[in-house]
Protein backbone atom coordinates (compact mmCIF):
# COMPACT_ATOMS: atom_id res chain seq x y z
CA UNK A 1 13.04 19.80 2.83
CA UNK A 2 9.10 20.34 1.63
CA UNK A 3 9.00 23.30 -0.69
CA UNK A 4 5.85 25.69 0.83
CA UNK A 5 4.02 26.28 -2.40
CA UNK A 6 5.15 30.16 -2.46
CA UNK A 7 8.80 28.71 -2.83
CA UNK A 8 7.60 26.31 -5.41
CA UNK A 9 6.17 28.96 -7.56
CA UNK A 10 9.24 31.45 -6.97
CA UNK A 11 11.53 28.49 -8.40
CA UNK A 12 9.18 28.57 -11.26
CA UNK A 13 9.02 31.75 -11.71
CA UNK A 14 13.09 32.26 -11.47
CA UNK A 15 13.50 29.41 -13.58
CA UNK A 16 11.18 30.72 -16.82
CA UNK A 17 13.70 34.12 -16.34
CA UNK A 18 16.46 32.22 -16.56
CA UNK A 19 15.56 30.14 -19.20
CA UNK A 20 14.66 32.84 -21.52
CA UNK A 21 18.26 33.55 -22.49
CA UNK A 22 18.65 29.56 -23.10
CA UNK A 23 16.50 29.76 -25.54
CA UNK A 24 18.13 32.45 -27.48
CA UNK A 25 21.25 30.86 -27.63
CA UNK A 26 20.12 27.43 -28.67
CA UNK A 27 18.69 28.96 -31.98
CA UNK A 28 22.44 29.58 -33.15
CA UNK A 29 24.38 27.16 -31.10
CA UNK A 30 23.04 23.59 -32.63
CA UNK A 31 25.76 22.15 -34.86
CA UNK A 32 25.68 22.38 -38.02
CA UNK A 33 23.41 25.44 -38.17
CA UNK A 34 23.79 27.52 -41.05
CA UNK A 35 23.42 31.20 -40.25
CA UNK A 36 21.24 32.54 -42.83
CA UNK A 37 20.11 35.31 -40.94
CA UNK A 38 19.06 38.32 -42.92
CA UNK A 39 21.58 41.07 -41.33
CA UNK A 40 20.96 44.76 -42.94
CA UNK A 41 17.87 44.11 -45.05
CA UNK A 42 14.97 45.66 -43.41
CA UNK A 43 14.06 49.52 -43.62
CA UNK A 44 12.80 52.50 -41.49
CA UNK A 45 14.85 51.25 -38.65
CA UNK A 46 14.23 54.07 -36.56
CA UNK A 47 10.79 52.31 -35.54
CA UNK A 48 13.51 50.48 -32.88
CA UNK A 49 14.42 53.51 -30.65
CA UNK A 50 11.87 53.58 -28.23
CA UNK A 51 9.55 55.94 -26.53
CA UNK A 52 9.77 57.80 -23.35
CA UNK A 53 13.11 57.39 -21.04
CA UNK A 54 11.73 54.98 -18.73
CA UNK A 55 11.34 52.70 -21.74
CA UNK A 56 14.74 53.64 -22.50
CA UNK A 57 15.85 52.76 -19.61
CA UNK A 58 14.43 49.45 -19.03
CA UNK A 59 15.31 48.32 -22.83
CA UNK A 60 12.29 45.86 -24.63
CA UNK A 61 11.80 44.33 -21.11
CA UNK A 62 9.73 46.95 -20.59
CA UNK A 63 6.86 45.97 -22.78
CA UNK A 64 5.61 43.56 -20.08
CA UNK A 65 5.21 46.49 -17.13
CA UNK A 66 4.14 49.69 -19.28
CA UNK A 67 0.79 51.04 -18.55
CA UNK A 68 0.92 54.78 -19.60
CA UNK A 69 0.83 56.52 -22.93
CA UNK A 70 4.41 54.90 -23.74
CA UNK A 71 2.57 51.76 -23.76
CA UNK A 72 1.17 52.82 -27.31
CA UNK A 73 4.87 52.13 -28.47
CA UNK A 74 5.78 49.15 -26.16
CA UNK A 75 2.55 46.91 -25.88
CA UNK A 76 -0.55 48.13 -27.08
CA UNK A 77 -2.29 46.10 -24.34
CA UNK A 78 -0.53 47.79 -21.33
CA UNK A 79 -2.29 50.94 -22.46
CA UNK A 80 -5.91 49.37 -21.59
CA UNK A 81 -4.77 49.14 -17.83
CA UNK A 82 -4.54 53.14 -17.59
CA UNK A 83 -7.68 54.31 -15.86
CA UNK A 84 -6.77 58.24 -16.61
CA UNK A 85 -5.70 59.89 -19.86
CA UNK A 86 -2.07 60.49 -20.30
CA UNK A 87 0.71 61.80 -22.34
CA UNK A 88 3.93 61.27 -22.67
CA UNK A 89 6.52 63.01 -25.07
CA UNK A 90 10.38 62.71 -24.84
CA UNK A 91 13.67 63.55 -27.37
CA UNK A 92 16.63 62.05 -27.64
CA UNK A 93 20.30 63.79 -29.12
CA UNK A 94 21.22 60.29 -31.16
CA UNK A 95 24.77 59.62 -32.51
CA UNK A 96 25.89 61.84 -35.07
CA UNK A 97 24.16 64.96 -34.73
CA UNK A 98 20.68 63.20 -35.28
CA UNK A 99 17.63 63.32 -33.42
CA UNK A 100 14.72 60.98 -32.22
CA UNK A 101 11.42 62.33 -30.56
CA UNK A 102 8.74 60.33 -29.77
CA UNK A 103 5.21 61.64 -28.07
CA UNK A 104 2.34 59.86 -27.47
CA UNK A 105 -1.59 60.13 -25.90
CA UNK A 106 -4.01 57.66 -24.36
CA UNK A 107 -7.60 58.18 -23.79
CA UNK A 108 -9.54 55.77 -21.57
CA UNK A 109 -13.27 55.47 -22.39
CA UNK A 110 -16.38 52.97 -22.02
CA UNK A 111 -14.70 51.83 -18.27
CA UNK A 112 -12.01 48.81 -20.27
CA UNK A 113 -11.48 50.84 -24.02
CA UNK A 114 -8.52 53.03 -24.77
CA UNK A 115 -7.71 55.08 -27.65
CA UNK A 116 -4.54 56.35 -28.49
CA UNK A 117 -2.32 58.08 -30.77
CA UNK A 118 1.72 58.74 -31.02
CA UNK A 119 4.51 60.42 -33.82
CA UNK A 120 7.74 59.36 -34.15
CA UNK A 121 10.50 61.38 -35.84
CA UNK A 122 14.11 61.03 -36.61
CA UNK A 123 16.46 62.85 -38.81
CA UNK A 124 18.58 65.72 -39.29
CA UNK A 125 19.03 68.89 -41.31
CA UNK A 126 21.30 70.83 -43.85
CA UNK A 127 24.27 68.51 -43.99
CA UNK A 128 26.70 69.19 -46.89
CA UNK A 129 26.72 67.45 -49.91
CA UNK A 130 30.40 65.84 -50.81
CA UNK A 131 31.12 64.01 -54.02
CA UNK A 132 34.34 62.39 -55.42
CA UNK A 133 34.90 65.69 -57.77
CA UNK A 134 34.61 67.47 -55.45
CA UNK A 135 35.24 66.59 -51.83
CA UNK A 136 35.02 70.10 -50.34
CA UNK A 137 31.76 69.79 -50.46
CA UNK A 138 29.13 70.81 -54.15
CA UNK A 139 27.66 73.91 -52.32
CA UNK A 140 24.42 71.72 -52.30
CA UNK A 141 22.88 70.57 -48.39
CA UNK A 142 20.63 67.44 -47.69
CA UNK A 143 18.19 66.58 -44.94
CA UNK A 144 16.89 63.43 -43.62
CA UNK A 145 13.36 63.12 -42.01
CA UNK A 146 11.87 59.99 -40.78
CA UNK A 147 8.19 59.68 -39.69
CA UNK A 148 5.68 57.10 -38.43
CA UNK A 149 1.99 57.87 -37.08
CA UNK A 150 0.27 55.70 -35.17
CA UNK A 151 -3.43 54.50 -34.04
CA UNK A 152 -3.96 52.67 -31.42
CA UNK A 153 -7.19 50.78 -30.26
CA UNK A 154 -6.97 48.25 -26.92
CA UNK A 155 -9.60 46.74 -24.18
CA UNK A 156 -8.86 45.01 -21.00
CA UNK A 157 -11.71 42.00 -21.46
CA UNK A 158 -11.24 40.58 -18.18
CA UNK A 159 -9.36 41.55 -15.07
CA UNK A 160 -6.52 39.30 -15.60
CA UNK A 161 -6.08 39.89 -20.02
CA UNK A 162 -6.00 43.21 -22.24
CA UNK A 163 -5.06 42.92 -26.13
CA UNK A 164 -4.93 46.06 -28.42
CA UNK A 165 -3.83 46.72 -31.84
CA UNK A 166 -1.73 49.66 -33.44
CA UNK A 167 -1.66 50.82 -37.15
CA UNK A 168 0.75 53.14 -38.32
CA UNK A 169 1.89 54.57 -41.34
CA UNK A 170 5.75 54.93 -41.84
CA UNK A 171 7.17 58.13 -44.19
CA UNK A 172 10.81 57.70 -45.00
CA UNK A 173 12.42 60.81 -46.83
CA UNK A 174 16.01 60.85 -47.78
CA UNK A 175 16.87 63.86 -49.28
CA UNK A 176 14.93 63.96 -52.22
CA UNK A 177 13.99 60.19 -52.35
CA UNK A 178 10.80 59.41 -50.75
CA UNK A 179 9.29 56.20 -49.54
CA UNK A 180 6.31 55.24 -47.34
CA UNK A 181 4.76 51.72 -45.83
CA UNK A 182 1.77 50.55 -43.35
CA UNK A 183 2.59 48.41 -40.21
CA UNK A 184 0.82 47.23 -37.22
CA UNK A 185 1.72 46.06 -33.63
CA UNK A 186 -0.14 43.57 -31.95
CA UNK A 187 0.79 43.40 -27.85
CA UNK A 188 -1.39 40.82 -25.52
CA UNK A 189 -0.72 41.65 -21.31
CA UNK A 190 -1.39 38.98 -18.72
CA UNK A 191 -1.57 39.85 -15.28
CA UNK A 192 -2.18 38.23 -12.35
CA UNK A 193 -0.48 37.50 -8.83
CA UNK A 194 2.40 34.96 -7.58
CA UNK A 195 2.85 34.20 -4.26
CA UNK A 196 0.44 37.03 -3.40
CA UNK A 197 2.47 39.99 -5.66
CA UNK A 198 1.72 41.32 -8.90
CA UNK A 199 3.31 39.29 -12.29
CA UNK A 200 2.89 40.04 -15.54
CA UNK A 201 3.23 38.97 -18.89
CA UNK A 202 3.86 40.44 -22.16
CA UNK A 203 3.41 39.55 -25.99
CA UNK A 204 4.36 41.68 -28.90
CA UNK A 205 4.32 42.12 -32.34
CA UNK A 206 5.72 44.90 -33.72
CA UNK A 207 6.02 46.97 -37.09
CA UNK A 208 4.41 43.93 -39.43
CA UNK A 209 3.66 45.03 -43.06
CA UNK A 210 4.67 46.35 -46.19
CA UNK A 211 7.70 46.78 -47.81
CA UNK A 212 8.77 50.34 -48.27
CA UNK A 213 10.79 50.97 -51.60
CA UNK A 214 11.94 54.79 -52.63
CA UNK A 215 11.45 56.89 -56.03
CA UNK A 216 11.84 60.57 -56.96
CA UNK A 217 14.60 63.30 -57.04
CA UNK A 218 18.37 61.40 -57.43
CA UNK A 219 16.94 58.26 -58.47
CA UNK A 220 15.71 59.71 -61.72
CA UNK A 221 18.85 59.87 -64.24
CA UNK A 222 19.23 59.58 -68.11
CA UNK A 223 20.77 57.21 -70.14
CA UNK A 224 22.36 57.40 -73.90
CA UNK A 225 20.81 55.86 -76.83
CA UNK A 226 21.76 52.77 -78.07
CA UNK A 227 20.19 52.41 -81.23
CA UNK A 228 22.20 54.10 -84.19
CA UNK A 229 20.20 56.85 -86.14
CA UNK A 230 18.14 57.19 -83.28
CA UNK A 231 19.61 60.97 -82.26
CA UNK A 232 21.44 61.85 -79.69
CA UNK A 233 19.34 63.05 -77.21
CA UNK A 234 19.26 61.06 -73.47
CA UNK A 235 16.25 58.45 -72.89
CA UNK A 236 14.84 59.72 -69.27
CA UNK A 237 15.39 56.72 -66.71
CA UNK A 238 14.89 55.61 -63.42
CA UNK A 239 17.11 53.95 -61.25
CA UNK A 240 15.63 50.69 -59.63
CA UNK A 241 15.57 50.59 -55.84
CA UNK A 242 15.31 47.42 -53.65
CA UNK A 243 12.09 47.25 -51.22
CA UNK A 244 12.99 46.23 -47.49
CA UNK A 245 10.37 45.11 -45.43
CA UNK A 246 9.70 46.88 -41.68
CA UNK A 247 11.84 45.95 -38.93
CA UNK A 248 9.43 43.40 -37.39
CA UNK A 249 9.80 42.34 -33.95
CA UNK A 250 8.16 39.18 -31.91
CA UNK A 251 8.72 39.71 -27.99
CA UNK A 252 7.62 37.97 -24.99
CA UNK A 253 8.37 39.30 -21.15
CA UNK A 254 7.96 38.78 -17.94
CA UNK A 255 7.26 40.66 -14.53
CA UNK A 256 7.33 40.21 -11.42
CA UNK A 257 7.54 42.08 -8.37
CA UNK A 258 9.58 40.56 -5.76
CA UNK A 259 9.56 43.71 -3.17
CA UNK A 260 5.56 44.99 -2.81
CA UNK A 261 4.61 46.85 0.14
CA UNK A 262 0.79 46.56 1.07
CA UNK A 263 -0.02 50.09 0.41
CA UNK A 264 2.19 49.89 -2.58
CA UNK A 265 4.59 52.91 -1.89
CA UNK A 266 7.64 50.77 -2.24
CA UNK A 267 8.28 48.45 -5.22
CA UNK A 268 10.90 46.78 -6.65
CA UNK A 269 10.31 45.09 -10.17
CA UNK A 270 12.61 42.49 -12.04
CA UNK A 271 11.82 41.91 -15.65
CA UNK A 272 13.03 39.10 -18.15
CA UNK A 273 12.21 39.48 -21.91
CA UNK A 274 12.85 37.63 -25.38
CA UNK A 275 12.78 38.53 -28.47
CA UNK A 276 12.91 37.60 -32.16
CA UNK A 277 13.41 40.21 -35.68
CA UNK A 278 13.49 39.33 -38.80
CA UNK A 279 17.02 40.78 -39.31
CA UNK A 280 18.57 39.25 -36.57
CA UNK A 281 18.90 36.27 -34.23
CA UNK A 282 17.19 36.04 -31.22
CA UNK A 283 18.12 37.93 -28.42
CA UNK A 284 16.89 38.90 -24.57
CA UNK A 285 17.22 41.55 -21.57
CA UNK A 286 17.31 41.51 -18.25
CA UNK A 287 15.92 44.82 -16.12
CA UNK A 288 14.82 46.09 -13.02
CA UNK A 289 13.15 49.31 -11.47
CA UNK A 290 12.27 50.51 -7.76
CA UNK A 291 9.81 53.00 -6.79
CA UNK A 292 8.90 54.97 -4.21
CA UNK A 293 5.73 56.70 -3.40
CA UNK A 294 5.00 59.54 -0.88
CA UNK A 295 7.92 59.88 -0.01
CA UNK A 296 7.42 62.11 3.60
CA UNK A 297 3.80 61.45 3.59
CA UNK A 298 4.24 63.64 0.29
CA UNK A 299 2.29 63.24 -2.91
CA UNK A 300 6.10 62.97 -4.74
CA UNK A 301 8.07 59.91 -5.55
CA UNK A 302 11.21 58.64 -7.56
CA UNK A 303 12.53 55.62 -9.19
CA UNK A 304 15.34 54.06 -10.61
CA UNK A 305 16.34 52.03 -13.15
CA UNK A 306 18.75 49.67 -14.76
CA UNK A 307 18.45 47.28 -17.66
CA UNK A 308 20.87 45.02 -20.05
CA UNK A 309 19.34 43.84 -23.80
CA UNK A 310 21.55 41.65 -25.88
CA UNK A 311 21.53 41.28 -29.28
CA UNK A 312 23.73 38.98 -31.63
CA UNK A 313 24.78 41.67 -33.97
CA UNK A 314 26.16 43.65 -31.62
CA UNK A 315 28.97 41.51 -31.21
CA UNK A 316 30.93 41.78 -34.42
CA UNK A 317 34.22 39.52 -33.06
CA UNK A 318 34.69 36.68 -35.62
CA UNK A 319 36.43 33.18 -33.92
CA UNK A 320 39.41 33.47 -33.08
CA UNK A 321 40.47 37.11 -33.40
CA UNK A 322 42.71 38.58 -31.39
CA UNK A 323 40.56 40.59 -28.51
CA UNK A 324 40.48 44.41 -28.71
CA UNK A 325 39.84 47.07 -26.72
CA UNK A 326 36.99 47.29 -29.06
CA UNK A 327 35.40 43.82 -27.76
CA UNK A 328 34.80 45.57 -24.53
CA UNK A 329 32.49 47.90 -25.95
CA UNK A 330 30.75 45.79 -27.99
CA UNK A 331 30.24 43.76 -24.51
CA UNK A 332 28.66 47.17 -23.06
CA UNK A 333 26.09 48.24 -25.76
CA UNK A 334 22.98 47.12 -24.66
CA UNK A 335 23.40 48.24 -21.21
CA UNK A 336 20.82 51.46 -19.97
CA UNK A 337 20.06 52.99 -16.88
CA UNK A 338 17.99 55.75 -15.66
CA UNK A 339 15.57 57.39 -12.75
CA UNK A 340 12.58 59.96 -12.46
CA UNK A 341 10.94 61.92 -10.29
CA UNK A 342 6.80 62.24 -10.48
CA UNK A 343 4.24 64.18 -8.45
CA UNK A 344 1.25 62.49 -7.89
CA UNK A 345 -2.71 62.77 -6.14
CA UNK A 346 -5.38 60.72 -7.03
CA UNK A 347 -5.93 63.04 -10.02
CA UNK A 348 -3.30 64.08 -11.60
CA UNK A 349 0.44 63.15 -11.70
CA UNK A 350 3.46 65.22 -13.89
CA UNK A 351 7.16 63.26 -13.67
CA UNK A 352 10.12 64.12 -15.46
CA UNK A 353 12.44 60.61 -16.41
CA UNK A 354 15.80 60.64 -17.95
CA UNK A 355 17.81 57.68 -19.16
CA UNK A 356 21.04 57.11 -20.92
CA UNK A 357 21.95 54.20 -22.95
CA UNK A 358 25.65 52.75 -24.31
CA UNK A 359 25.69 52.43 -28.02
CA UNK A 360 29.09 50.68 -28.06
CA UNK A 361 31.39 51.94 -29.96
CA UNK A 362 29.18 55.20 -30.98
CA UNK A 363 29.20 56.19 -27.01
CA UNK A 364 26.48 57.28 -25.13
CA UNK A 365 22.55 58.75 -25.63
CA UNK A 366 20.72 60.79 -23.45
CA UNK A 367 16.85 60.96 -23.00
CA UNK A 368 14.95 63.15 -21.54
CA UNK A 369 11.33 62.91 -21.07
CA UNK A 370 7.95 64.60 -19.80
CA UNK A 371 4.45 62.45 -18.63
CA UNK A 372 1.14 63.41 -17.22
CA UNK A 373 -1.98 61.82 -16.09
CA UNK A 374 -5.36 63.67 -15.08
């Protein structure tokens, strides 16, 4: 039978999804292939968790769809196809009594400019201090604070392509041993129509720069004298610390929207995305979200959400081992979900999103978060 060429480019478009995954799994498949992957050696890598709970929800895939104030984190690019200023700020409870907020704002100007600027911070407070002399605990507390400001400049130069750019610095404290770095994001958005509905397309670079390394407070220490006659008194020292580079993450993905009403109250959008750090193999997620708009003839609306991102660490099983009820959860992590509700005129718009994501074996995170639009 003749393919119409809608069909044809729906094939395409279904095969490029599909293939995405391929691709991931042929880098560590061919035989032969050494893995010398460089697991555990980056820092700061609390530049990975995200902004806002529909970003949560949708996992890295969303970095081809985001066009709000969250786009600042996901795709720097996105952020040029807001036409109103916006903010977005959200908090997570993370695993182990630790916390992650994230807020961010994007100003529109000159008719195709944005500017925009977002905070990051993780940590927690006051924990006790334990030692092998004495495992009650010293008396003494400790507190961890992780922070990363960034800048964000991006322009939509036609109506089909929008780049932008992000610097940030990144603050690392650890007790009393500080460290700091300087990244930057990249993010490119193509958009466009397929078979007469919106597609869209994705690339990012994320957290590319220095290498942070940590002095002060418990790395300073003193050592003995070695040479005879020289007294007895310590020689002040300072103990060497490694420097890890950033996190750094390459990601492409893909849009599309395979249910789009005409007046564009009713939307459902499947997303395929890849992606590459440098302290991991490659991995990829699949997601999708519906929306609804005036719901009632009303200026309110929801969505939901669902998502699945894999990555090759997660799976710590070795070949051969026998299976666990621990392999099921490492099967889970990865896998989010969420909704929100919004109110919007042609204005202004407030919504409220919330999205929970498996961790595997560490359970389950909740995030909450808060967006507006004038």
């Amino acid at each position: 039978m003749k393919r119409t060429p809608r069909s044809g480019y729906i094939l395409l478009l279904a095969t490029l999804m599909v293939g995405l995954p391929s691709v991931a799994l042929g880098q560590s498949t061919k035989p032969g292939n050494n893995d010398n992957t460089a697991y555990g050696t980056t820092s700061a890598e609390f530049l990975l968790l995200g902004a806002g709970a529909r970003g949560t929800a949708l996992g890295g895939s969303y970095a081809a769809v985001a066009t709000d104030a969250s786009a600042l984190y996901y795709n720097p690019a996105g952020a040029a196809l807001g036409t109103h200023p916006s903010f977005v700020v959200g908090t997570v409870d993370y695993v182990a009594d630790t916390r992650y907020s994230w807020g961010g704002l994007a100003f529109p100007f000159g008719g195709s400019k944005v500017f925009g600027v977002q905070l990051g911070t993780f940590g927690f407070k006051d924990q006790p201090v334990y030692t092998v002399e004495q495992p009650t605990g010293t008396g003494a507390t400790y507190s961890v604070n992780e922070t990363f400001v960034g800048l964000t400049y991006a322009q939509q130069f036609s109506d089909r392509f929008s780049a932008g750019i992000t610097a940030k610095g990144v603050f690392d404290n650890l007790g009393s041993v500080s460290g700091s770095a300087f990244g930057l994001d990249f993010g490119a958005d193509f958009h466009s129509r397929l078979g007469g509905k919106p597609v869209r397309l994705g690339f990012t670079v994320q957290n590319l720069g220095t290498t942070m390394d940590y002095s002060g407070g418990d790395l300073n220490t003193s050592i003995p004298r070695d040479t005879a006659g020289a007294g007895t008194e310590p020689v002040p020292a300072e103990l060497k610390s490694k420097a890890f580079s950033l996190p750094t993450v390459f990601q492409v993905a893909l849009a599309y929207d395979v249910v789009s009403s005409a007046n564009q109250n009713n939307r459902l959008t499947v997303i395929g995305s890849f992606n590459q750090a440098n302290s991991n193999r490659a991995g990829f997620g699949f997601a999708s979200e519906w929306t609804s708009r005036h719901l009632g003839g009303s200026g309110f609306g929801a969505a939901a959400r669902g998502s699945y991102s894999w990555a090759p660490a997660n799976n710590i099983s070795t070949s051969g081992a026998v299976p666990t009820a621990m392999t099921d959860e490492e099967n889970l992590q990865g896998a989010a979900g969420g909704g929100g509700l919004f109110y919007e005129t042609p204005g202004f718009l407030v919504g409220v999103d919330y999205a929970f994501k498996y961790m595997g074996v560490l359970g389950g995170t909740h995030y909450l978060s808060v967006s507006l639009g004038w």
